[in-house]
Protein backbone atom coordinates (compact mmCIF):
# COMPACT_ATOMS: atom_id res chain seq x y z
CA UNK A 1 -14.91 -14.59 51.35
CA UNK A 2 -15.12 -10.93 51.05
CA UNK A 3 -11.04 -10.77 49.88
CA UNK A 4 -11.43 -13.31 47.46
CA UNK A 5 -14.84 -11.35 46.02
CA UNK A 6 -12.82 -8.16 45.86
CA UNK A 7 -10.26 -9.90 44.27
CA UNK A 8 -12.59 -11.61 41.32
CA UNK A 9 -13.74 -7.77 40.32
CA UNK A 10 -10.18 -6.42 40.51
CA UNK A 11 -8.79 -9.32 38.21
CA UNK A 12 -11.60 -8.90 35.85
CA UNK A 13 -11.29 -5.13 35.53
CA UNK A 14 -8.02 -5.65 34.83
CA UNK A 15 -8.60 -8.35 32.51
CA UNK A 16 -11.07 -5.78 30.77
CA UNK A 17 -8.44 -2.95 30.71
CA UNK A 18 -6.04 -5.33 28.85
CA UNK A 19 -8.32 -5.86 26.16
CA UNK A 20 -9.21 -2.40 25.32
CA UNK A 21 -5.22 -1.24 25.66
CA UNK A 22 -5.02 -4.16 23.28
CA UNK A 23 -7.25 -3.52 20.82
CA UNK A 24 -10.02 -6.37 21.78
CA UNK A 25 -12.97 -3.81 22.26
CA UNK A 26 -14.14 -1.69 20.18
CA UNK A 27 -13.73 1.77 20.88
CA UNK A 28 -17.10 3.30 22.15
CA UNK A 29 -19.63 4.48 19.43
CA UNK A 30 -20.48 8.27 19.08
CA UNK A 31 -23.43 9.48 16.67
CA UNK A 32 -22.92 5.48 15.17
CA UNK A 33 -19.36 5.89 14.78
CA UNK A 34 -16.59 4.88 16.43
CA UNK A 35 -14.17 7.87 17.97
CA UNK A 36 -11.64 5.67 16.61
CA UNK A 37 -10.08 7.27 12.87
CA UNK A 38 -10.12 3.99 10.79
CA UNK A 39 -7.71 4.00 7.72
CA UNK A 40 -8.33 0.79 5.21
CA UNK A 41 -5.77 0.37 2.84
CA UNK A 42 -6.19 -1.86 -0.79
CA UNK A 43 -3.18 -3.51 -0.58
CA UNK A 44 0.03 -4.33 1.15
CA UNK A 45 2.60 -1.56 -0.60
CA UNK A 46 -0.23 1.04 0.28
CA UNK A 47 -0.54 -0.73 3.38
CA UNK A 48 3.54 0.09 4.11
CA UNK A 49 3.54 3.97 2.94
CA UNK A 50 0.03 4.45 5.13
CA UNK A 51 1.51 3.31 8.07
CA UNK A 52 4.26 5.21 8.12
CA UNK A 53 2.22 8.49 7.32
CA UNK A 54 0.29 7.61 10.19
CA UNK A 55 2.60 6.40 12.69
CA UNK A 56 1.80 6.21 15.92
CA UNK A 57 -1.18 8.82 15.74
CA UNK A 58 -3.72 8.39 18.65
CA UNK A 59 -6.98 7.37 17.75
CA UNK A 60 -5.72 6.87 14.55
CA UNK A 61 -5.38 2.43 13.33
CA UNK A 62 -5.10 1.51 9.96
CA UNK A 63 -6.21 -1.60 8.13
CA UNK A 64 -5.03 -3.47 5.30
CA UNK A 65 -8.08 -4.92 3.33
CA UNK A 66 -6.21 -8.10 1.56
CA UNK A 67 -3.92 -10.26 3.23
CA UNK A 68 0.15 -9.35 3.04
CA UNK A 69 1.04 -11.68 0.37
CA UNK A 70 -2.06 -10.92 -1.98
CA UNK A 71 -0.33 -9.36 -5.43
CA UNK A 72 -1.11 -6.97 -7.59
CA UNK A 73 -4.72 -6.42 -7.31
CA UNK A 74 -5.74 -6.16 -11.09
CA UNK A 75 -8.67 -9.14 -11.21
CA UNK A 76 -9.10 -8.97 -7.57
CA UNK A 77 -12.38 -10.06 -6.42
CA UNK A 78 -13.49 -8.55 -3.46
CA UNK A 79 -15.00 -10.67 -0.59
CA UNK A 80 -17.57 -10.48 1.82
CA UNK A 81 -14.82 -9.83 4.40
CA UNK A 82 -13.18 -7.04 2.49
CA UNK A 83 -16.82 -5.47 1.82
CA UNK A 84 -17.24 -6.00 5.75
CA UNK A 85 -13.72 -3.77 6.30
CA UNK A 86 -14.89 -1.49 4.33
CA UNK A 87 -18.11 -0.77 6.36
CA UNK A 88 -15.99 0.37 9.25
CA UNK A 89 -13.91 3.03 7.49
CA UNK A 90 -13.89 6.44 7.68
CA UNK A 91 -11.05 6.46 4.33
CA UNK A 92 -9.85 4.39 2.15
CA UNK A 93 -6.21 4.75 0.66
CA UNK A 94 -5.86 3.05 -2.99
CA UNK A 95 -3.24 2.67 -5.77
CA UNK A 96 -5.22 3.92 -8.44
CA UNK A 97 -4.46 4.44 -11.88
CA UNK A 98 -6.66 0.88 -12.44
CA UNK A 99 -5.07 -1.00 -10.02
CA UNK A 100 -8.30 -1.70 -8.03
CA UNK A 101 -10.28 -2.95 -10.74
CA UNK A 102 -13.01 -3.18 -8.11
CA UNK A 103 -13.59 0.22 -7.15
CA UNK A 104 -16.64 0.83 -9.16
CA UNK A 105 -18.14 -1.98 -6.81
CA UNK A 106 -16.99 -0.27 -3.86
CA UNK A 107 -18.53 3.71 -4.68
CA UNK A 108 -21.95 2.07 -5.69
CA UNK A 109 -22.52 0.73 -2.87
CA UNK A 110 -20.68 2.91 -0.13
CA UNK A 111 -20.85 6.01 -2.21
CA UNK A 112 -20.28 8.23 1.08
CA UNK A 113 -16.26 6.82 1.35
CA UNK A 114 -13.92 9.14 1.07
CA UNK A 115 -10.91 7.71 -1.13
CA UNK A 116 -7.62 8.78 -1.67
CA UNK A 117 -6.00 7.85 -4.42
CA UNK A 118 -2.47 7.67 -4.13
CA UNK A 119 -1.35 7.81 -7.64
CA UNK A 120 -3.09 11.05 -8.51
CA UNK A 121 -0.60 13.32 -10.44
CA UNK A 122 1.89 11.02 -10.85
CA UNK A 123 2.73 10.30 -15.11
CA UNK A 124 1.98 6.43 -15.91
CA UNK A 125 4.59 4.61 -17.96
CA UNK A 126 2.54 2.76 -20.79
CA UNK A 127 2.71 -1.17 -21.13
CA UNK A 128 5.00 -2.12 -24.15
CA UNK A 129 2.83 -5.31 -25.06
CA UNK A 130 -0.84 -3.56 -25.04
CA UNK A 131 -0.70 0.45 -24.82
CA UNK A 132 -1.98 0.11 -21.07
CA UNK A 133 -1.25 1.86 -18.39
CA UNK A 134 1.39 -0.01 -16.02
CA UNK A 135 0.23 0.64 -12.26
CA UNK A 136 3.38 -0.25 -10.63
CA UNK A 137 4.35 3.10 -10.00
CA UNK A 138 5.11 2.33 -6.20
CA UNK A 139 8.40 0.57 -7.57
CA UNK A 140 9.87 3.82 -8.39
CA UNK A 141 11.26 5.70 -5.10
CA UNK A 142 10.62 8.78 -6.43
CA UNK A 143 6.86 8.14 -7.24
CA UNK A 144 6.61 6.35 -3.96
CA UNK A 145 7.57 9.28 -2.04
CA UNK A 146 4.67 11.41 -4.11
CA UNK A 147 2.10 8.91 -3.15
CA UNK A 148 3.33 9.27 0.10
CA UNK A 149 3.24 13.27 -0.14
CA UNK A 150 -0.24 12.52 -1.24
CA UNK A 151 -1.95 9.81 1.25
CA UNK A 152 -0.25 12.58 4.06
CA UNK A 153 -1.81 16.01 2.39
CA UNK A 154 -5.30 14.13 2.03
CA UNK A 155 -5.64 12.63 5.49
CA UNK A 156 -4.64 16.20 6.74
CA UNK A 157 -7.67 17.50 5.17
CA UNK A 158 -9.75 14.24 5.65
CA UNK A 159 -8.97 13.84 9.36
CA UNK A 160 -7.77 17.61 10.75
CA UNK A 161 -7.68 16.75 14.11
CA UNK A 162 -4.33 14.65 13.03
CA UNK A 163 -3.34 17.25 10.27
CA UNK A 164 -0.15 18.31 11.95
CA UNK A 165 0.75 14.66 12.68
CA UNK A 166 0.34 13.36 8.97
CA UNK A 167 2.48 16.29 7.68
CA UNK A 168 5.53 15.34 10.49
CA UNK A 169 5.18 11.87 9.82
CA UNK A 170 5.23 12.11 5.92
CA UNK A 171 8.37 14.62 6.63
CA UNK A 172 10.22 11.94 8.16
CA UNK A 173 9.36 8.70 5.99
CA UNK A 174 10.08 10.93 2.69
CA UNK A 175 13.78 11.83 4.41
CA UNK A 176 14.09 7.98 4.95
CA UNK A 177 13.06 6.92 1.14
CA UNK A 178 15.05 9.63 0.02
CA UNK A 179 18.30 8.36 1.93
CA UNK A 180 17.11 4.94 0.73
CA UNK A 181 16.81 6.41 -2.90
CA UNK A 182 20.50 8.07 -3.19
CA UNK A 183 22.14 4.70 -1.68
CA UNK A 184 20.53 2.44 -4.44
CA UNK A 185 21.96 5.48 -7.37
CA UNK A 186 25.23 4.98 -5.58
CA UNK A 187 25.19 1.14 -5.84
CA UNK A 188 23.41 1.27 -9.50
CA UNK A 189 24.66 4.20 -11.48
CA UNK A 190 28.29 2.56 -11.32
CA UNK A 191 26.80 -0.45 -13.18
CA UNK A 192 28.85 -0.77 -16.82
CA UNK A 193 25.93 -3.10 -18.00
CA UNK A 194 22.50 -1.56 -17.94
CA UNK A 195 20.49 -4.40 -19.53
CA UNK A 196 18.26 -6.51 -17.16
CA UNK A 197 15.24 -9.11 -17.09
CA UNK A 198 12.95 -8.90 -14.57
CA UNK A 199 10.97 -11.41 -12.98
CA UNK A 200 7.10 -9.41 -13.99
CA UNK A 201 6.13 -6.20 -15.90
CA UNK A 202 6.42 -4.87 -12.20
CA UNK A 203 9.77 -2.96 -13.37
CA UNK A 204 9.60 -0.12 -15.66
CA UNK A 205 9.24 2.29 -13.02
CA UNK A 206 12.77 0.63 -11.20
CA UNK A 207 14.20 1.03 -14.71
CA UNK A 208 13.13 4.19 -15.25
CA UNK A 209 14.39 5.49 -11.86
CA UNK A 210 17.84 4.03 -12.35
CA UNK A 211 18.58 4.68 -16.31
CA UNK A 212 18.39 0.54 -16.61
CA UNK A 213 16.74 -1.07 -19.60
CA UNK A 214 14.68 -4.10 -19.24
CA UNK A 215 15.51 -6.37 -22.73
CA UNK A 216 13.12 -9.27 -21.21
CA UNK A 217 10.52 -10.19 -18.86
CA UNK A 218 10.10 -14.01 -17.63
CA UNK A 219 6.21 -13.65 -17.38
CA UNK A 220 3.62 -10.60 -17.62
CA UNK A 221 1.78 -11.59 -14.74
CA UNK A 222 2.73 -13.41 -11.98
CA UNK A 223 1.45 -17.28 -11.90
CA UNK A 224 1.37 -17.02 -15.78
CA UNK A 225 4.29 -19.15 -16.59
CA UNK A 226 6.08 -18.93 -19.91
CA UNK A 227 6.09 -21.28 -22.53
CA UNK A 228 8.92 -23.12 -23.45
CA UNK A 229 9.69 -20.93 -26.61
CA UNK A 230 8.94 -17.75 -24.77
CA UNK A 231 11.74 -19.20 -22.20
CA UNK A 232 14.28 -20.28 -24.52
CA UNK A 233 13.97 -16.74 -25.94
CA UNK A 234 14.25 -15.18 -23.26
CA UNK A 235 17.44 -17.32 -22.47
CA UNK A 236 18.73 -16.14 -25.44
CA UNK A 237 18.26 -12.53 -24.65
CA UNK A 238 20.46 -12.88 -21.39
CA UNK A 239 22.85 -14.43 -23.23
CA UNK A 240 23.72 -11.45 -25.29
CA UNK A 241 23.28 -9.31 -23.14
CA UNK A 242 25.37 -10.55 -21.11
């Protein structure tokens, strides 16, 4: 009787240990807060370049507010859920540049956040249809490493317990996007024809990074389908250009 007690408390305590290693209890509270470092980012490119800036930093998890295949986030609604996320944060890592249409939402009513903003700095390519900013600036490898440079230098001042561990890991993901970056000019800048359509208005960024000129795009948002004279124009372009 007394083995198979002892043995009841030793699988439970290990059943208890598995779940914290795991991630199943919450980390204990101090002053309210947990000693976790919570990182919750907008969406899943920010998501990507986050993670890597924080890789494998103890104490350190981030979150991705939206689910991975959520687009572009321009008339996003935020949810109860994502509100709920948001609670638990100690930063939040955005887009910007109007991306997150939803962020006056967010500062009204958890004004204390501290947000980074990763496209801060970086020049916006204007929309061709309306004069608007394009927010795709993540497409580009060379603006994707600055928001990267960014996210890193702001959670080092956000979080400087982890300082030196942001600045090592954004070292090594910018020396992987930059060997990433000088492959794709290898394979692209022998190209003879420099005209392309693209699937969005995702693109001009890609263009732009690789001398490439988009004649056509095959719908402005995605979902937004073309209509059949918008298509058979398009059609057209290709055909000419080959």
């Amino acid at each position: 009787m007394k083995k198979t007690y002892l043995k009841t408390i030793l699988i439970i305590l290990l059943s208890v240990s598995f779940l914290v290693a795991c991630g199943q209890i919450p980390a204990s509270k101090n002053n309210g807060k947990s000693e976790q470092y919570t990182i919750v980012t907008s969406f899943y490119p920010i998501y990507l370049a986050t993670l890597n800036v924080a890789k494998n930093i103890p104490n350190v998890q981030v979150i991705n507010m939206t689910e991975p295949q959520t687009g572009c986030l321009h008339d996003y609604q935020l949810a109860p859920k994502d509100l709920k996320t948001l609670e638990n944060a100690d930063v939040f890592v955005i887009n910007g540049a109007g991306m997150e249409a939803f962020m006056d939402k967010v500062i009204s009513q958890m004004p204390e956040l501290k947000i980074i903003e990763a496209s801060q700095g970086i020049k916006l390519i204007k929309n061709t249809t309306d004069g608007t900013d394009n927010v795709h600036v993540w497409v580009s490898i060379t603006d994707a490493i600055l928001q990267v440079k960014t996210i890193g230098a702001q959670l080092a001042v956000a979080d400087p317990p982890h300082a030196e561990e942001y600045t090592k890991n954004v070292a090594v993901y910018v020396e992987k996007l930059e060997s990433l970056k000088a492959k794709m000019h290898k394979e692209l800048d022998k190209l003879a024809k420099r005209d392309i359509v693209t699937m969005h208005e995702a693109f001009p960024y890609f263009a732009k990074e690789f001398n490439l000129n988009i004649v056509a795009i095959v719908e402005r948002e995605p979902g937004s389908a073309p209509s059949a004279g918008e298509l058979a124009a398009t059609i057209e372009k290709i055909k000419k250009s080959g």
